[in-house]
Protein backbone atom coordinates (compact mmCIF):
# COMPACT_ATOMS: atom_id res chain seq x y z
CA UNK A 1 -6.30 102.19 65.56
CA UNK A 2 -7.43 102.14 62.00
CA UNK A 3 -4.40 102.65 59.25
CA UNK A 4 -1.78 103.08 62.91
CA UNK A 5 0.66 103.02 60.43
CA UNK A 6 -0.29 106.33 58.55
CA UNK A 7 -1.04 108.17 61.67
CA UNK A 8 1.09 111.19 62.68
CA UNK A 9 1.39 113.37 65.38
CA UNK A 10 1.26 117.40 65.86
CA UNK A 11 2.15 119.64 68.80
CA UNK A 12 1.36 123.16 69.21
CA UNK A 13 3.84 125.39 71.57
CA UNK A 14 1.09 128.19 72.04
CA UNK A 15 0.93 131.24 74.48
CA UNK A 16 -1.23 129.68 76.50
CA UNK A 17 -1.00 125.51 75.92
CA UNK A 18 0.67 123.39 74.72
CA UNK A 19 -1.39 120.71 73.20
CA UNK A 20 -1.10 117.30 70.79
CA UNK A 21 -3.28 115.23 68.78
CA UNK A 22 -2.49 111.85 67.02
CA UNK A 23 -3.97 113.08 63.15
CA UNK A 24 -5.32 110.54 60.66
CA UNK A 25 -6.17 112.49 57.36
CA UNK A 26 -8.73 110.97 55.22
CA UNK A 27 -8.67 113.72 52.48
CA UNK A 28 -12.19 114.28 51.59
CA UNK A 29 -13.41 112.22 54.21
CA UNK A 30 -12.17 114.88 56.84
CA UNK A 31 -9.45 114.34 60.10
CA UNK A 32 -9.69 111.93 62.75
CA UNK A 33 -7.97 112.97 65.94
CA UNK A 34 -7.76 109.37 68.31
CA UNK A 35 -5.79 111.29 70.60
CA UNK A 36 -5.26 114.72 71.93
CA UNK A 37 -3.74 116.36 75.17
CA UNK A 38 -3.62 119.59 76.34
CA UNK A 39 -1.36 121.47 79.48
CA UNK A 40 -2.24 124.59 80.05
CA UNK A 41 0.46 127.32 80.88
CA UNK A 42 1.61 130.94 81.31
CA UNK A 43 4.77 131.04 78.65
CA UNK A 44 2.90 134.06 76.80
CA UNK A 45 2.31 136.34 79.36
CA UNK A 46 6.09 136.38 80.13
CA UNK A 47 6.83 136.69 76.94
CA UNK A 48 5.00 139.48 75.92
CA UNK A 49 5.55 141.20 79.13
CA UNK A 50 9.30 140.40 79.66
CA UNK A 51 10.87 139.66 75.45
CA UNK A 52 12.18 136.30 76.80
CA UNK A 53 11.46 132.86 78.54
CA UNK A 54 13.12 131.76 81.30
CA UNK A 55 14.83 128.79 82.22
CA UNK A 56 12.30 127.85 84.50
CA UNK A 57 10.05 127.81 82.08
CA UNK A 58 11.99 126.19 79.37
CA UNK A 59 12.06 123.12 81.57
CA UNK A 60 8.75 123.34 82.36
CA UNK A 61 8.05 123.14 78.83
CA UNK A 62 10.69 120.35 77.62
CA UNK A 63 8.89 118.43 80.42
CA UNK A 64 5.42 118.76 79.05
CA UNK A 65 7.28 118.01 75.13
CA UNK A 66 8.68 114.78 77.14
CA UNK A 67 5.11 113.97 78.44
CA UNK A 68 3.53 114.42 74.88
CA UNK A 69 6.69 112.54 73.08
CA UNK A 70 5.64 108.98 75.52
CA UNK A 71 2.00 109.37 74.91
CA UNK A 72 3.09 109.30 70.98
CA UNK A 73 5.51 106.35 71.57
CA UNK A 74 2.76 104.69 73.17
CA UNK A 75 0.82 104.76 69.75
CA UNK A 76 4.04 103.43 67.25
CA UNK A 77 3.84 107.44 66.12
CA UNK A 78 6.81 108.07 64.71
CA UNK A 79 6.49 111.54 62.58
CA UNK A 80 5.83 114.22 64.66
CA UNK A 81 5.03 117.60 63.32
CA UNK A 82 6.12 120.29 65.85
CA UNK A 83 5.00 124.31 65.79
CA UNK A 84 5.56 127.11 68.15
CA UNK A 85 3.22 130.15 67.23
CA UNK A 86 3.48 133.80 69.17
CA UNK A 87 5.19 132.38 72.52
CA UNK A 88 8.61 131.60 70.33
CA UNK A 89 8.24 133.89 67.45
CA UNK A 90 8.58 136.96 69.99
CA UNK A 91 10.95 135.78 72.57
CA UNK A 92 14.12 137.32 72.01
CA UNK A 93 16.17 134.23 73.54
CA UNK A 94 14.17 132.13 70.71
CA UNK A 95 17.41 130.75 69.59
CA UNK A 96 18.19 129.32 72.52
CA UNK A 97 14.91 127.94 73.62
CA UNK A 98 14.86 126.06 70.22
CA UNK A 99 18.19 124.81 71.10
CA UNK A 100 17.55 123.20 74.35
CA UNK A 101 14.23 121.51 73.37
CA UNK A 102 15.75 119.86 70.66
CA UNK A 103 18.26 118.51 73.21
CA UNK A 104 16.28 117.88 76.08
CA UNK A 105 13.52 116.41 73.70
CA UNK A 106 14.74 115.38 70.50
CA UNK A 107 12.24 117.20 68.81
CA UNK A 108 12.41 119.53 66.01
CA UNK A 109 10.39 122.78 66.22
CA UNK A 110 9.04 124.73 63.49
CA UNK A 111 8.57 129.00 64.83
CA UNK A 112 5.54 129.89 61.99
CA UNK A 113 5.70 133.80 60.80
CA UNK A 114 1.80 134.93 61.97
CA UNK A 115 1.16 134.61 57.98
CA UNK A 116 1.11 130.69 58.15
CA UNK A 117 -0.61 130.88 61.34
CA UNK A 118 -3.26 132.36 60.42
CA UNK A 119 -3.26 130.57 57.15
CA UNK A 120 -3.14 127.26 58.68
CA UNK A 121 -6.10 127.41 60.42
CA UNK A 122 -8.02 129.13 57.30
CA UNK A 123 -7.34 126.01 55.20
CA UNK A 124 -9.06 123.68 57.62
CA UNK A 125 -11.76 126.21 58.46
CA UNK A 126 -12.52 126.48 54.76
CA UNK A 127 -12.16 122.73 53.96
CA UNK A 128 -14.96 122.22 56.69
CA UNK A 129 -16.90 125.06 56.21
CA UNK A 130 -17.10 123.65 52.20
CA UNK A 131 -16.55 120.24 52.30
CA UNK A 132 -18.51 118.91 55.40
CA UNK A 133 -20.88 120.97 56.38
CA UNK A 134 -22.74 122.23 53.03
CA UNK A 135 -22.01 125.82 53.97
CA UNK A 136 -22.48 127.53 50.64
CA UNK A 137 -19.80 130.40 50.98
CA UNK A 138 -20.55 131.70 46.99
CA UNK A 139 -23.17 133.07 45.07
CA UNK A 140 -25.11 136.35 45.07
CA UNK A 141 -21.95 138.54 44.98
CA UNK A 142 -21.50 137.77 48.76
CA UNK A 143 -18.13 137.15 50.66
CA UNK A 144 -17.50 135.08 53.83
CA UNK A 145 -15.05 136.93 56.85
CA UNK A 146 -12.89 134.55 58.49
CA UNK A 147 -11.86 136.36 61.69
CA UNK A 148 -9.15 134.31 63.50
CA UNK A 149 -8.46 135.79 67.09
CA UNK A 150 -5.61 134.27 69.02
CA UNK A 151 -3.18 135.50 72.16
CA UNK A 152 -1.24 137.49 69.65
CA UNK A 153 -2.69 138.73 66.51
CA UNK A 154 -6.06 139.06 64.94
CA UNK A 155 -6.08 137.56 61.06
CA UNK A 156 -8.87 138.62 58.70
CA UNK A 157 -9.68 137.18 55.52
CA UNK A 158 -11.91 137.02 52.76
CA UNK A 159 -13.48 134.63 50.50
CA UNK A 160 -15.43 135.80 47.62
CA UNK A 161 -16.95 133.80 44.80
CA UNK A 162 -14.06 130.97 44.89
CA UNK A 163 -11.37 133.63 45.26
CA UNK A 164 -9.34 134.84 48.23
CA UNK A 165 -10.06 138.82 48.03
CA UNK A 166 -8.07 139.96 50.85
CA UNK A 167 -5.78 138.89 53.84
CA UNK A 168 -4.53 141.11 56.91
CA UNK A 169 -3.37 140.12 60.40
CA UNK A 170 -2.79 142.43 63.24
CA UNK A 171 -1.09 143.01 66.42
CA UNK A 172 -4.05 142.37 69.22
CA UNK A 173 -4.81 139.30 70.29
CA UNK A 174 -6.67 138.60 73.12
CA UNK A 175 -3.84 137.95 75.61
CA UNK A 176 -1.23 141.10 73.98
CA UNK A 177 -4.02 143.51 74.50
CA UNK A 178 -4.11 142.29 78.08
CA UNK A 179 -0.52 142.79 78.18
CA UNK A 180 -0.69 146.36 76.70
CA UNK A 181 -2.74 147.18 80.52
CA UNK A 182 -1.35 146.39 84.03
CA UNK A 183 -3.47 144.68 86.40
CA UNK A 184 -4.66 147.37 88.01
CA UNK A 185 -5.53 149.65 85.07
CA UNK A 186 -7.82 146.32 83.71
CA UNK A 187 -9.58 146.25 87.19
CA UNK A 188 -10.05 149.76 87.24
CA UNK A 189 -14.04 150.39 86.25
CA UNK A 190 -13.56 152.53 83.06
CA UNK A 191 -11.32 149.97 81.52
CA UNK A 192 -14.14 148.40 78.96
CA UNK A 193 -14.22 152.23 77.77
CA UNK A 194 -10.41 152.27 77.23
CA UNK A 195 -10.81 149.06 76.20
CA UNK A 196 -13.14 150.03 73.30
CA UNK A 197 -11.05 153.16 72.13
CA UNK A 198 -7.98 151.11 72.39
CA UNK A 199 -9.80 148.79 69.66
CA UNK A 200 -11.10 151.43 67.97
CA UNK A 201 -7.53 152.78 67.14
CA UNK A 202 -6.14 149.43 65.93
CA UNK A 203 -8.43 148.26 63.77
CA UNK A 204 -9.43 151.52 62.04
CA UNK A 205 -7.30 151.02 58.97
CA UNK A 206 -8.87 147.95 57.68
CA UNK A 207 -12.34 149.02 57.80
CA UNK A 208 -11.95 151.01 54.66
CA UNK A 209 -11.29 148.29 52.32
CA UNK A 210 -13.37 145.80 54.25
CA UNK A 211 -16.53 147.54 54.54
CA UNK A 212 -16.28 146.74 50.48
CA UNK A 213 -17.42 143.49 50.74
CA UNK A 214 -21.06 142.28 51.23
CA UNK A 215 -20.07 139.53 54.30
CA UNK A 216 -22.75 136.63 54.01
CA UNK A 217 -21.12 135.13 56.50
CA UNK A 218 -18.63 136.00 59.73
CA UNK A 219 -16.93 133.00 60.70
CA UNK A 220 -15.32 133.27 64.21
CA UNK A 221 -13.22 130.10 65.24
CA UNK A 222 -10.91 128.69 68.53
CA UNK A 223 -11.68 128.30 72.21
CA UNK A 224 -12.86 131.54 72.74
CA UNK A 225 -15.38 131.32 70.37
CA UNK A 226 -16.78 127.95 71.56
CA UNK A 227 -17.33 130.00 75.14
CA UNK A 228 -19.07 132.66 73.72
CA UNK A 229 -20.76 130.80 72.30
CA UNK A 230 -21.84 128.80 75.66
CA UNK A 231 -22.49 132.34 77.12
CA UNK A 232 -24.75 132.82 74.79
CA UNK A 233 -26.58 129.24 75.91
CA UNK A 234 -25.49 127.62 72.55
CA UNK A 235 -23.48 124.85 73.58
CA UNK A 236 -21.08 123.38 70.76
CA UNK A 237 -22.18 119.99 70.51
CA UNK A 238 -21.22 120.03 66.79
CA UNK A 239 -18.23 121.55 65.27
CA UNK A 240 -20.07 125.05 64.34
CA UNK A 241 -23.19 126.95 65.14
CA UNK A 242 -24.86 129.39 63.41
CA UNK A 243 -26.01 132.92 65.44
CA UNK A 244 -27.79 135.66 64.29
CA UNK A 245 -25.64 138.71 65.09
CA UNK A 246 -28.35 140.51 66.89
CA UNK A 247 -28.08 137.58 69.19
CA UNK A 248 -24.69 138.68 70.21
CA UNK A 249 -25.15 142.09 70.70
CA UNK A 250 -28.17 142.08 72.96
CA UNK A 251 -25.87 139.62 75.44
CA UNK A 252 -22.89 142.20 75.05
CA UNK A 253 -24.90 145.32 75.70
CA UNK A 254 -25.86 143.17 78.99
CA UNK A 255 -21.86 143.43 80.16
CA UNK A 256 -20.45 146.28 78.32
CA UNK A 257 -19.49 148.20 80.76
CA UNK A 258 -18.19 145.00 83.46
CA UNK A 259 -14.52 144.12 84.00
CA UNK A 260 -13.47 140.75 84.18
CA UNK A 261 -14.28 140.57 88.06
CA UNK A 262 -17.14 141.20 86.46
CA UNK A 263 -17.39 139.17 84.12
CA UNK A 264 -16.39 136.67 86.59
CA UNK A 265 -19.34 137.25 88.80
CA UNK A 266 -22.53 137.65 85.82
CA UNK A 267 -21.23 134.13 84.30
CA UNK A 268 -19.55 132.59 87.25
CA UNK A 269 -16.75 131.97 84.96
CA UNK A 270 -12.74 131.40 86.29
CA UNK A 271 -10.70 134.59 86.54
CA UNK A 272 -8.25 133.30 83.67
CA UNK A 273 -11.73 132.70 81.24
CA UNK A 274 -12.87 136.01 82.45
CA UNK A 275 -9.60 137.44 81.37
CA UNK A 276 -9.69 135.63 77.81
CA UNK A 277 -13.68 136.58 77.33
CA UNK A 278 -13.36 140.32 78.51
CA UNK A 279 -10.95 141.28 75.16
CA UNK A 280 -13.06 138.39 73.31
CA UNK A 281 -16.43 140.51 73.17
CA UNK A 282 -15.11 143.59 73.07
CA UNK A 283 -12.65 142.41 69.56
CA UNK A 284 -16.45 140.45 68.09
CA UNK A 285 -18.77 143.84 69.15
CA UNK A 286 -16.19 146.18 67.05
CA UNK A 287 -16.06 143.80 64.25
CA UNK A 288 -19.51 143.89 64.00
CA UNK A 289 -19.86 147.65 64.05
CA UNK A 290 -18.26 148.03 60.89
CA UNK A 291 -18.96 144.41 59.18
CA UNK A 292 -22.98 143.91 58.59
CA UNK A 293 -23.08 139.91 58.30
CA UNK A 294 -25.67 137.80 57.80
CA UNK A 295 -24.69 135.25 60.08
CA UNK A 296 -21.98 134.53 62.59
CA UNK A 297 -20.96 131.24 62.22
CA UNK A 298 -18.90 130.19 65.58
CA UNK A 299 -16.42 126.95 65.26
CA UNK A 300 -14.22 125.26 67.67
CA UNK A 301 -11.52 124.75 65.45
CA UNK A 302 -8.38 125.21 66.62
CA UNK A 303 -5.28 125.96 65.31
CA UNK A 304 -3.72 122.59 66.24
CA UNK A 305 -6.69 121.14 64.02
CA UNK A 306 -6.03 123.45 61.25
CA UNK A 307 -1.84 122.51 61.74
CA UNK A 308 -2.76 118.90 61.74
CA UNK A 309 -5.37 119.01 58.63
CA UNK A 310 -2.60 120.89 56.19
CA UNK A 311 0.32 118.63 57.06
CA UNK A 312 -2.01 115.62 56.41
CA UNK A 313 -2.74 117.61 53.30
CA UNK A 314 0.99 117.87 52.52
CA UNK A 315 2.03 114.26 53.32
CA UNK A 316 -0.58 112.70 51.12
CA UNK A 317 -0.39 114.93 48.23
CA UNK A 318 -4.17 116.00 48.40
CA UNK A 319 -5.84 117.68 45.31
CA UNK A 320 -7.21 120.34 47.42
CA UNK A 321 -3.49 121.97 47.35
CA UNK A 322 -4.01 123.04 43.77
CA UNK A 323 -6.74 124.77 44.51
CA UNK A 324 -4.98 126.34 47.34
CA UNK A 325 -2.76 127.53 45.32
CA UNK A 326 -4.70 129.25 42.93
CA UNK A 327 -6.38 130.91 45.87
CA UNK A 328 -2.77 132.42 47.36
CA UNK A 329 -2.29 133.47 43.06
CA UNK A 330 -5.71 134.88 43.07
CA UNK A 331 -4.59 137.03 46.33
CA UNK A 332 -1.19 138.21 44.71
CA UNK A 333 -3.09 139.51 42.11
CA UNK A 334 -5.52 141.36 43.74
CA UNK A 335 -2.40 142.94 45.59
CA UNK A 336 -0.64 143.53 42.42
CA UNK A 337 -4.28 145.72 40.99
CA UNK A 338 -4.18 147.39 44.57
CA UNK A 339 -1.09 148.80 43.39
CA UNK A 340 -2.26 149.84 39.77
CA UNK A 341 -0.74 146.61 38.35
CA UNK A 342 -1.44 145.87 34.45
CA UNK A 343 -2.18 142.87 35.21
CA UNK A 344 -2.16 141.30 31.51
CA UNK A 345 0.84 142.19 31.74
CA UNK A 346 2.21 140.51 34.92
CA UNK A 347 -0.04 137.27 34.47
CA UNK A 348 1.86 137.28 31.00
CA UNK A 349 4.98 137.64 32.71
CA UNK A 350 3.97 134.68 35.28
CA UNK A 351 3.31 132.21 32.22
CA UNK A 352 6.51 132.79 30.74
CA UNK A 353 8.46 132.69 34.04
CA UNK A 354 6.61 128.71 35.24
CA UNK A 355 7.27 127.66 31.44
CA UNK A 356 10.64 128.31 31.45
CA UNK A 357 10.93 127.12 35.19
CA UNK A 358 9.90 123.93 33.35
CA UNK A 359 11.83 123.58 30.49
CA UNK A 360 14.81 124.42 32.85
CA UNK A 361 14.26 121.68 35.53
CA UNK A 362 16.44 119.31 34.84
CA UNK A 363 19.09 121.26 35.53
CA UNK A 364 17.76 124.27 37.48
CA UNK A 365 17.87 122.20 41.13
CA UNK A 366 14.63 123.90 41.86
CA UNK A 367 11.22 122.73 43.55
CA UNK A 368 7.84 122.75 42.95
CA UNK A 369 7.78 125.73 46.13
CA UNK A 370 10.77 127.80 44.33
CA UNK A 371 8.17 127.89 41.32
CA UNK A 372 5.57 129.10 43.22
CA UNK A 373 7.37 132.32 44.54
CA UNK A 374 8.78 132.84 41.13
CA UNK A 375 5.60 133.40 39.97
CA UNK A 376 4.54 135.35 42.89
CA UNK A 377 7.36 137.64 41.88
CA UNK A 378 6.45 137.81 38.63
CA UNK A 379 2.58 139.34 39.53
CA UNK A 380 4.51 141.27 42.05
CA UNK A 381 7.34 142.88 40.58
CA UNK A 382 6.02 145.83 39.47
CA UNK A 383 4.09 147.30 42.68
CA UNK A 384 7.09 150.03 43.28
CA UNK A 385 5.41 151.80 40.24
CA UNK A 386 2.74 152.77 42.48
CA UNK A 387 5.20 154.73 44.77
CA UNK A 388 7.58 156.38 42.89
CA UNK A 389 8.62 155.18 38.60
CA UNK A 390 12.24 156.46 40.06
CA UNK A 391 14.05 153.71 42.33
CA UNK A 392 10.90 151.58 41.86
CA UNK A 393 12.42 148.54 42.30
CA UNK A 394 13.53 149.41 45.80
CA UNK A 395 9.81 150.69 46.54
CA UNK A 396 8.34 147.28 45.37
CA UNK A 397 10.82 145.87 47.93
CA UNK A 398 9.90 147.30 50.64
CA UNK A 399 6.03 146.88 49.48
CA UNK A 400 6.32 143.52 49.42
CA UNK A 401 8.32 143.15 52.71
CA UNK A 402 5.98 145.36 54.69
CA UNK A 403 3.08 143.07 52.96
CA UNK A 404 1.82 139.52 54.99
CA UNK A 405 1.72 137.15 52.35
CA UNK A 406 -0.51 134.63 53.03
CA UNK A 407 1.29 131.10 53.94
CA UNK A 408 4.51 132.55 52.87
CA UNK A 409 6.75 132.50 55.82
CA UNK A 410 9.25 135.52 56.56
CA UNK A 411 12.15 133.88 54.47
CA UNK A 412 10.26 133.19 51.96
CA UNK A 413 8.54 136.06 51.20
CA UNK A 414 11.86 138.00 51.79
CA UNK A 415 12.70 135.94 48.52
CA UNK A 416 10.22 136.63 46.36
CA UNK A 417 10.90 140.34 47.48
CA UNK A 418 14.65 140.21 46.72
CA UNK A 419 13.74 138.58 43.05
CA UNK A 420 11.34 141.08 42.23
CA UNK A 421 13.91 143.53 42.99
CA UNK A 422 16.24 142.48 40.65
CA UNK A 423 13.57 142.36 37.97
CA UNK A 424 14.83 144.50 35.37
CA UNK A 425 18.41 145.99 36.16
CA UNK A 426 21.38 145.07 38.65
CA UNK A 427 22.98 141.37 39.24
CA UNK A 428 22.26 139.66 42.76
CA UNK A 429 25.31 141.35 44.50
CA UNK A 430 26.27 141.68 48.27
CA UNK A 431 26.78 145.00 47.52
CA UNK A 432 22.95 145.38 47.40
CA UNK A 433 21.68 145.31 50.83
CA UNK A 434 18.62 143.02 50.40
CA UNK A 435 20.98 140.20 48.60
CA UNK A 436 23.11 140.88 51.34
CA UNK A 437 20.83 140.19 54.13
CA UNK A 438 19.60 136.60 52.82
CA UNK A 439 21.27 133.03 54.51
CA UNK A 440 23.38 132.06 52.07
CA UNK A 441 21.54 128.79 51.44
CA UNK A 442 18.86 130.72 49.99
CA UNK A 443 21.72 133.42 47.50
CA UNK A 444 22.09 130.46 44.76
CA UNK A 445 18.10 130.12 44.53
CA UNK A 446 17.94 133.78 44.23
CA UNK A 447 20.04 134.03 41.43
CA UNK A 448 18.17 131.57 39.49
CA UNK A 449 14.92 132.54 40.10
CA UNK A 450 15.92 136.16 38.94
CA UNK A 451 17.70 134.99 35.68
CA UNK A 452 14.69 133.79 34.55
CA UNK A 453 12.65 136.06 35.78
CA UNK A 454 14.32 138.72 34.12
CA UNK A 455 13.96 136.58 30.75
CA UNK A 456 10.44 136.49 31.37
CA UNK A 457 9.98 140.38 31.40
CA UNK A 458 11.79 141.06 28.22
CA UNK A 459 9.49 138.51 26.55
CA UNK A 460 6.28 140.92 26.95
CA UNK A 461 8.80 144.52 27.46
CA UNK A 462 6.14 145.91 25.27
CA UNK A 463 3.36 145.07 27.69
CA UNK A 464 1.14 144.05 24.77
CA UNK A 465 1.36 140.09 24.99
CA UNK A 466 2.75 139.86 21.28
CA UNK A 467 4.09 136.17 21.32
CA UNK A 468 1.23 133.69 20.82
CA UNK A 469 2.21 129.63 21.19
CA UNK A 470 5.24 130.15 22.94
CA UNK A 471 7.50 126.99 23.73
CA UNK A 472 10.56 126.22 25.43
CA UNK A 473 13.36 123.52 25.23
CA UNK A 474 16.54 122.39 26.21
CA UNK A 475 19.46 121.78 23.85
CA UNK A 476 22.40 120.84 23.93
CA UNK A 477 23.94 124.43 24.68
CA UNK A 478 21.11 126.41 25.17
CA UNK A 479 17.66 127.43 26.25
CA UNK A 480 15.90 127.91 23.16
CA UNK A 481 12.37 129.96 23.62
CA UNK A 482 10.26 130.28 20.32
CA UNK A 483 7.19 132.03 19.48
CA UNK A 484 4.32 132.90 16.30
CA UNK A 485 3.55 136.60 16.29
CA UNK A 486 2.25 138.33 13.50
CA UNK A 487 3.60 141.57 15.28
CA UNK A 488 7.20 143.20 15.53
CA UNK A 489 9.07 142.40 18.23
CA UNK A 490 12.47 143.46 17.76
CA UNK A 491 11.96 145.26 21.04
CA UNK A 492 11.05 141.66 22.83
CA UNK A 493 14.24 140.16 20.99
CA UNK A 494 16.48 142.91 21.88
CA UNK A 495 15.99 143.09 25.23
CA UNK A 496 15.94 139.20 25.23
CA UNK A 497 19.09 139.23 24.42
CA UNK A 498 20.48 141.66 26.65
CA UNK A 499 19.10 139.73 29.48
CA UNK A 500 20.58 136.48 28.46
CA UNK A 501 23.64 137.65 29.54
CA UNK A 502 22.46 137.11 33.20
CA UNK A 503 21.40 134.00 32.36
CA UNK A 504 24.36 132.62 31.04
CA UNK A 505 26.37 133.28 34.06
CA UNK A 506 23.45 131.86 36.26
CA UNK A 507 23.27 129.23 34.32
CA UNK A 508 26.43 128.53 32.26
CA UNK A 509 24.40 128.31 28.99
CA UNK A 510 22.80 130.75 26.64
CA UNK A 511 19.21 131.72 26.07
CA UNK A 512 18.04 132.42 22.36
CA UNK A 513 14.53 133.45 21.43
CA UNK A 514 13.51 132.87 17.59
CA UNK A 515 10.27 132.73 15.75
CA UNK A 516 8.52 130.24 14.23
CA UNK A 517 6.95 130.81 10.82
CA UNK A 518 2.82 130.10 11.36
């Protein structure tokens, strides 16, 4: 096997599979997978119908991690990238679960939030869409719709002229809206009708701010795509098709109104395909009764693809992080205007904050990831405006906690939450419930990241961006923060120094801001 030794492997705990592939990233050059395997079984029905696994099925599924663990040994693989999606992240006994797998199997699982999810499988959808395939996803004002459907949320997102515009995942995937109907009610010969209002009912707060956007293209990924697709007679010899939407809806129209049974009989499809396919075209007709695209572009990409493609990303440092980056920043921002954000102001803020982050690291025992919710805090911090100017740090809280940020998982975004609420009065206490409620691994980080956050405010309190060339170094005994303005700032150096105070018991030193004569 070409470069063996850089290989890795990837397993996906899903609702419905588990699955592994052997990944060898090439950057540019795309993802080889030499190897993948795939056991199919129940573990998200009885989750989603019961809160918890049982031990039946916890063996069951340590013995299919056992069987995938000696098809990697048989490689030389010795990094092993493990994730559980829905099946895990609802079961209520998910503690335990975790627990015996790592004992029965050695291996180390990973339970992603639906935000990285969903994000995971946009970053290879978007590196293949761009990268391989010549897909031109800009130009002309027009936006491409990634809709990602899988057993237990639907994740829609949009990608405008280089920029991510919007991101929004909700609670009905294929197999939970299954699970919202018994048996018998889905049999019954009126369910695609109930099937359509129930729809109709969930998705009708996006439409709103996504009929907005002039969708080029509608980019529908996974298994369930690839078999509509085949319904449709396009087979999926290559890793997308292109359909014109009209195309779709003349073969729905055919089985609106059929069950699965029915479904079963008109494509002579399994009962467990017909069960997948029935929620499948109903989820794709209501999309496109609100979204007029272009195209519908239908990939096989799955979310073990997209899992394998970032963590190749990750392990060899590729470029195209950077850029991912500035698309999760671009996001924030539009969040932050959603919210009647001055956003001078907070992109201001955002500078300061990641240069004093680095004139601070080598003492501030801080990564590269702390930095990048810092400044997410920073554009944020300010959104509890929009609610209420009283208690607004509280409503920016609670804004940002009830908000999916993209490829943030739960603890982390509940720390850029807790920094921006701390952003201009208080100290981190355990008095305040949302210091209270994070690990205490993550209360020293906290603390940090709001001590210089807070510094960062007070340098543009004005809101009017007065200090021009601003540099910062470390001396001896303090952090010393300079600046050209031909403007006064005594209200900048006031407040400066007020907030310094929180710094110096953060960080044991003080904080002085001065200005240079131009």
């Amino acid at each position: 096997m070409a470069r063996g030794q850089q290989v890795y492997g990837v397993i996906h705990i899903g609702s419905v599979a588990l699955s592994m592939c052997i990944a060898d990233y090439r950057g540019s050059e795309g993802l080889r997978l030499p190897e993948k395997a795939r056991r199919q079984a129940d573990f998200g029905e009885e989750v989603f119908t019961t809160g918890e696994l049982s031990f039946t099925s916890i063996r069951q599924m340590c013995r299919i991690l056992n069987g995938f663990r000696r098809i990697l040994a048989d490689y030389g693989v010795r990094e092993v990238f493990v994730y559980a999606t829905a099946v895990l992240r609802e079961a209520k006994n998910r503690r335990l679960i975790l627990d015996l797998i790592e004992v029965h199997t050695g291996l180390h699982v990973e339970v992603l939030d639906m935000p990285q999810e969903i994000f995971y499988k946009h970053f290879a959808l978007h590196r293949q869409l761009s990268d391989r395939m010549g897909v031109e996803l800009t130009g002309n004002d027009a936006a491409t719709l990634f809709v990602d459907i899988t057993s237990g949320a639907v994740g829609f997102t949009v990608w405008r002229e280089d920029r991510l515009c919007y991101q929004q995942n909700v609670h009905i995937g294929t197999l939970r809206v299954l699970e919202s109907f018994g048996r018998n009610q889905r049999d019954n010969r009126d369910f695609p009708q109930v099937l359509d209002e129930y729809l109709r009912s969930m998705l009708a707060p996006i439409w709103p701010v996504l009929e907005r956007y002039p969708v080029r293209y509608l980019v529908l990924s996974g298994r369930e795509s690839r078999l509509v697709a085949q319904l449709l007679g396009i087979p999926m010899t290559q890793e997308l098709v292109i359909v014109q939407p009209e195309h779709f809806l003349r073969a729905f129209n055919e089985v609106h109104d059929k069950t699965a049974t029915g479904l079963q009989h008109h494509y002579g499809i399994d009962d467990a395909g017909a069960q997948k396919l029935l929620p499948t075209l109903h989820l794709y007709a209501e999309i496109l009764a609100h979204i007029r695209a272009e195209h519908l572009i239908m990939m096989s990409t799955t979310f073990l693809y997209g899992a394998a493609m970032y963590a190749g990303a990750v392990r060899y440092r590729d470029p195209a992080l950077a850029e991912l980056r500035e698309q999760h920043r671009e996001l924030a921002k539009e969040m932050a205007l959603r919210y009647g954000g001055n956003i001078l102001h907070l992109e201001t803020v955002a500078e300061y904050a990641t240069l004093l982050m680095r004139a601070l690291r080598p003492i501030h025992g801080l990564d590269e990831r702390d930095s990048d919710l810092l400044w997410l805090a920073a554009v944020l911090h300010r959104t509890g405006r929009y609610v209420n100017l009283r208690r607004n740090n509280e409503h920016t809280y609670h804004i940002i906690m009830g908000t999916d940020l993209f490829g943030l998982s739960d603890p982390e975004k509940e720390v850029v939450a807790t920094v921006a609420y701390y952003n201009y009065k208080g100290r981190p206490s355990d008095e305040d419930e949302p210091f209270r409620r994070l690990p205490e691994q993550a209360k020293m980080r906290v603390l940090k990241l709001v001590a210089i956050l807070r510094l960062a405010v007070a340098m543009d309190k004005g809101e009017s961006n007065k200090l021009h060339r601003v540099e910062a170094v470390l001396r001896r005994d303090a952090l010393a923060v300079s600046y050209e303005s031909p403007a006064n700032t005594l209200l900048e150096e006031w407040t400066f120094a007020a907030e310094a105070a929180v710094f110096r018991d953060v960080f044991g030193m003080n904080a002085e801001l001065e200005r240079r004569m131009p």
